[in-house]
Protein backbone atom coordinates (compact mmCIF):
# COMPACT_ATOMS: atom_id res chain seq x y z
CA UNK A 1 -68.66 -2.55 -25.27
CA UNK A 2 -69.03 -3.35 -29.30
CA UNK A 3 -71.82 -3.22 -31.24
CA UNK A 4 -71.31 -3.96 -35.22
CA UNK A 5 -67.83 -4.20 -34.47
CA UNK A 6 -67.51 -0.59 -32.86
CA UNK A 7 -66.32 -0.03 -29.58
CA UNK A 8 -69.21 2.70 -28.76
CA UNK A 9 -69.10 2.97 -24.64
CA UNK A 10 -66.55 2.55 -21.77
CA UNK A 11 -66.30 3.10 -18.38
CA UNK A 12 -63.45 4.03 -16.54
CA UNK A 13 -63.37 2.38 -12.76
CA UNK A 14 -61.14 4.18 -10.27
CA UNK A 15 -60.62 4.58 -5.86
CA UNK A 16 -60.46 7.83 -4.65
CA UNK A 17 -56.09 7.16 -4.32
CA UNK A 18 -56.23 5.74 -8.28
CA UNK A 19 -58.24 8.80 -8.81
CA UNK A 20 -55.69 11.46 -7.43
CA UNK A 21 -52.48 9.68 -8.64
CA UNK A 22 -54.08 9.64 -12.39
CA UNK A 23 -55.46 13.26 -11.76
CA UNK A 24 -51.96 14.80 -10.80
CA UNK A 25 -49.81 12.34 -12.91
CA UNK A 26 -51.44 13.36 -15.93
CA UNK A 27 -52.86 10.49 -16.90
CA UNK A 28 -56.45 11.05 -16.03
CA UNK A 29 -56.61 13.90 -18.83
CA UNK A 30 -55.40 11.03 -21.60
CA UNK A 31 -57.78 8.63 -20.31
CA UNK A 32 -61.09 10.70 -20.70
CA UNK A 33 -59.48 12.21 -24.03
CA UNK A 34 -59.63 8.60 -25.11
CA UNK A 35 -63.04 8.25 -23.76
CA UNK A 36 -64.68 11.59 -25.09
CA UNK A 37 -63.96 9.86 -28.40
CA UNK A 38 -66.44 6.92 -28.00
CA UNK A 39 -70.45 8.16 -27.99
CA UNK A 40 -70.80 6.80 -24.95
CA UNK A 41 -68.55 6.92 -21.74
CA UNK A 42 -67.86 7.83 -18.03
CA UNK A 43 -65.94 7.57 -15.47
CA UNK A 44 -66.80 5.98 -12.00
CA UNK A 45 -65.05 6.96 -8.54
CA UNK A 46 -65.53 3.52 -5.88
CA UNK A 47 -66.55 6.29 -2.89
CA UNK A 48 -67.93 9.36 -2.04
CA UNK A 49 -67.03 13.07 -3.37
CA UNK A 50 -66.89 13.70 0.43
CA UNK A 51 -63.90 11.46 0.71
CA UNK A 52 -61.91 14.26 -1.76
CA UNK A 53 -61.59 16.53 0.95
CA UNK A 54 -60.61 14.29 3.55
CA UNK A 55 -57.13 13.94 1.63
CA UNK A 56 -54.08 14.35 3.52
CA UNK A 57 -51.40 13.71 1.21
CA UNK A 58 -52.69 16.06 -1.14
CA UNK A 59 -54.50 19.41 -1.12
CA UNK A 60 -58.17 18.46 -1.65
CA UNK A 61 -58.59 21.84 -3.54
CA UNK A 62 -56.00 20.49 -6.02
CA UNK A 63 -58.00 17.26 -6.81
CA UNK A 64 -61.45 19.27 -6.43
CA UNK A 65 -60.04 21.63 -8.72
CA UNK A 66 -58.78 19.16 -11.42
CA UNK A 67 -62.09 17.07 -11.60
CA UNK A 68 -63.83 20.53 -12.29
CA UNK A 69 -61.40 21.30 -15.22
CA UNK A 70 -61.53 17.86 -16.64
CA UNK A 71 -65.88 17.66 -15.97
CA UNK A 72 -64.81 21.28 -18.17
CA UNK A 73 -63.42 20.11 -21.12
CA UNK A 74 -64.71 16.80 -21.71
CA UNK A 75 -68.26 17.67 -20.69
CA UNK A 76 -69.62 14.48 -22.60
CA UNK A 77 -67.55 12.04 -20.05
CA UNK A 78 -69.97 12.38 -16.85
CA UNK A 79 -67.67 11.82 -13.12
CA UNK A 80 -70.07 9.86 -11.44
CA UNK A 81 -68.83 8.74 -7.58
CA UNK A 82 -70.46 5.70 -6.07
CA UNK A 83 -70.14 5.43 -2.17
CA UNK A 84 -69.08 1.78 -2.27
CA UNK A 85 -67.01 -0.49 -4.74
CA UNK A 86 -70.57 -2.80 -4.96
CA UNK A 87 -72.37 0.56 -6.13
CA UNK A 88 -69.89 1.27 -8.53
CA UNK A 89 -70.15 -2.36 -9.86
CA UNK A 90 -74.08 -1.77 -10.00
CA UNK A 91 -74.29 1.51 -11.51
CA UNK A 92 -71.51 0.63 -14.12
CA UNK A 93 -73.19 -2.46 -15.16
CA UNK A 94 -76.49 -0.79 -15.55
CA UNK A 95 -74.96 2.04 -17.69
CA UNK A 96 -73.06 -0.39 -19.65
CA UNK A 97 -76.34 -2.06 -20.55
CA UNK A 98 -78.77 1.00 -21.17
CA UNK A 99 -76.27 2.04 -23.66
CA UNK A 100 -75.57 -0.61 -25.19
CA UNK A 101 -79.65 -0.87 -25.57
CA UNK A 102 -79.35 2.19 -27.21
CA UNK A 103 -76.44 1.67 -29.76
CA UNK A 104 -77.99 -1.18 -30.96
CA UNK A 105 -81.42 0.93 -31.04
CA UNK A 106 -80.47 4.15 -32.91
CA UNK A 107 -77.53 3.08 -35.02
CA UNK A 108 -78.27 5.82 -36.88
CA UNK A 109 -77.49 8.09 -33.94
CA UNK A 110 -74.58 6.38 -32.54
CA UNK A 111 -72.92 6.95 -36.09
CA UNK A 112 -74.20 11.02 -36.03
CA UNK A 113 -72.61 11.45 -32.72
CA UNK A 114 -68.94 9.73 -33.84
CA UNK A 115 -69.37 6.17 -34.50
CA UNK A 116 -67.66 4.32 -31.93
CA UNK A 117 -63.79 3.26 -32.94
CA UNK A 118 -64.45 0.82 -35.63
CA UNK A 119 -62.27 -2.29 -34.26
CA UNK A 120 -60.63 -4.08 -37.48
CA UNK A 121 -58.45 -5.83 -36.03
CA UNK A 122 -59.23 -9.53 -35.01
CA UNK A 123 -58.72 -10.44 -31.69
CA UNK A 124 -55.54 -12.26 -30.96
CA UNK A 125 -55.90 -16.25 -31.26
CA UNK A 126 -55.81 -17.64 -27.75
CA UNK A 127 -52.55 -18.82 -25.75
CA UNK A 128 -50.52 -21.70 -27.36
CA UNK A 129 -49.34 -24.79 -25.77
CA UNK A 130 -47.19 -24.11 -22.67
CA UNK A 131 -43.67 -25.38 -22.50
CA UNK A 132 -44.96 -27.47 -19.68
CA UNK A 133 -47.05 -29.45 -22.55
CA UNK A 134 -44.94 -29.43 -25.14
CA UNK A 135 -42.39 -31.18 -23.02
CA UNK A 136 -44.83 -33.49 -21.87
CA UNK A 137 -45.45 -34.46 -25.26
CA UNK A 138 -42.01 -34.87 -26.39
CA UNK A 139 -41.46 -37.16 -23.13
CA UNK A 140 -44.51 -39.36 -24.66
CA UNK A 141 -42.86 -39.27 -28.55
CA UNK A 142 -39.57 -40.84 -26.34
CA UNK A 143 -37.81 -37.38 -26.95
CA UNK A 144 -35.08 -36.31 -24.08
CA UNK A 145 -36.19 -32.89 -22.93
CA UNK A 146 -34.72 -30.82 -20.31
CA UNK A 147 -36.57 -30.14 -17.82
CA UNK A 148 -36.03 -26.48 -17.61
CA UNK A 149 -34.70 -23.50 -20.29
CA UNK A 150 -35.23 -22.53 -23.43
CA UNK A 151 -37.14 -25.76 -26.11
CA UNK A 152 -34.45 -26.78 -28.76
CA UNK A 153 -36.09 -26.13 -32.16
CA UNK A 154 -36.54 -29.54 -32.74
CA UNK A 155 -38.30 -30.30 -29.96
CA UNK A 156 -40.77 -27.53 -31.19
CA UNK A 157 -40.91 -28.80 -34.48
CA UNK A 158 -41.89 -32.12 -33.02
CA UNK A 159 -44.44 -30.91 -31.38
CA UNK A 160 -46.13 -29.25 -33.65
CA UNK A 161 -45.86 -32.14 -35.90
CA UNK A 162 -47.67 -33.70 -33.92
CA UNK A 163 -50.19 -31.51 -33.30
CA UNK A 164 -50.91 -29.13 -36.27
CA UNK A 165 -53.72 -27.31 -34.77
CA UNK A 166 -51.87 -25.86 -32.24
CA UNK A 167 -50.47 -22.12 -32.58
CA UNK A 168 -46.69 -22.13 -32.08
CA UNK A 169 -45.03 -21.42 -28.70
CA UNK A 170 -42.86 -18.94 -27.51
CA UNK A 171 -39.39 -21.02 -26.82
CA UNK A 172 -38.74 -19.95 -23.08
């Protein structure tokens, strides 16, 4: 979530299988690395701790073990499970909202404890016209277009002729 253009919380959804395959992949240790950097963050498991040692395709003291380490070394990052995917939904929401209350509170704060990442970049303009439309048109301008494969340039330089606020397509 952004406030004055700063990503400053996250949360990261996962099942109790997501969780282990991320945990013993590797990737779970990148992912709250990535989150310990935003004021604000935490990660949210869709059922109960219980359900860890109920594994049996992997040791449960391996997973129990590797949640400790990570709760460990990014102690800002709070593991919170939620017995049901609809409580995970609830509680994430609510977090999502009390701190985003509170970044836009105590700026001042939110910029002592790191800031957020400061997002620069714009966001990407939205989807240009499909092929399926910029055929259509050229069939309407009395242009012979194939009806499948890549658009010959000048079919896409009709097009857009025609209709100069549209962002150029991808030829397909």
């Amino acid at each position: 979530m952004t406030v004055a253009g700063r990503l400053v919380v996250a949360v990261e959804r996962k099942s109790v299988a997501d969780l282990v395959s991320s945990l013993t992949g590797g990737k779970l240790a990148y992912a709250l690395a990535d989150l310990a950097s935003l004021p604000r963050a935490a990660l949210v498991v869709e059922d109960r701790y219980s359900a860890v040692f109920g594994l049996d395709w992997v040791r449960p003291a391996i997973v129990a073990d590797g949640l400790a380490e990570l709760q460990v070394r990014w102690p800002n990052v709070p593991t919170v499970f939620c017995e049901t995917r609809a409580l995970a939904e609830e509680w994430t929401y609510r977090y999502l909202a009390a701190a985003y209350a509170w970044a836009e509170a105590e700026p001042d704060a939110v910029a002592r404890i790191g800031g957020g990442i400061l997002l620069s970049t714009p966001a990407p303009p939205g989807p240009g016209p499909t092929t399926a439309e910029i055929r259509a048109g050229a069939r309407a301008q009395g242009l012979t277009v194939a009806d499948r494969g890549r658009l010959r340039p000048d079919i896409l330089d009709a097009y857009h002729t025609a209709h100069p606020q549209a962002a150029p397509a991808e030829a397909q």
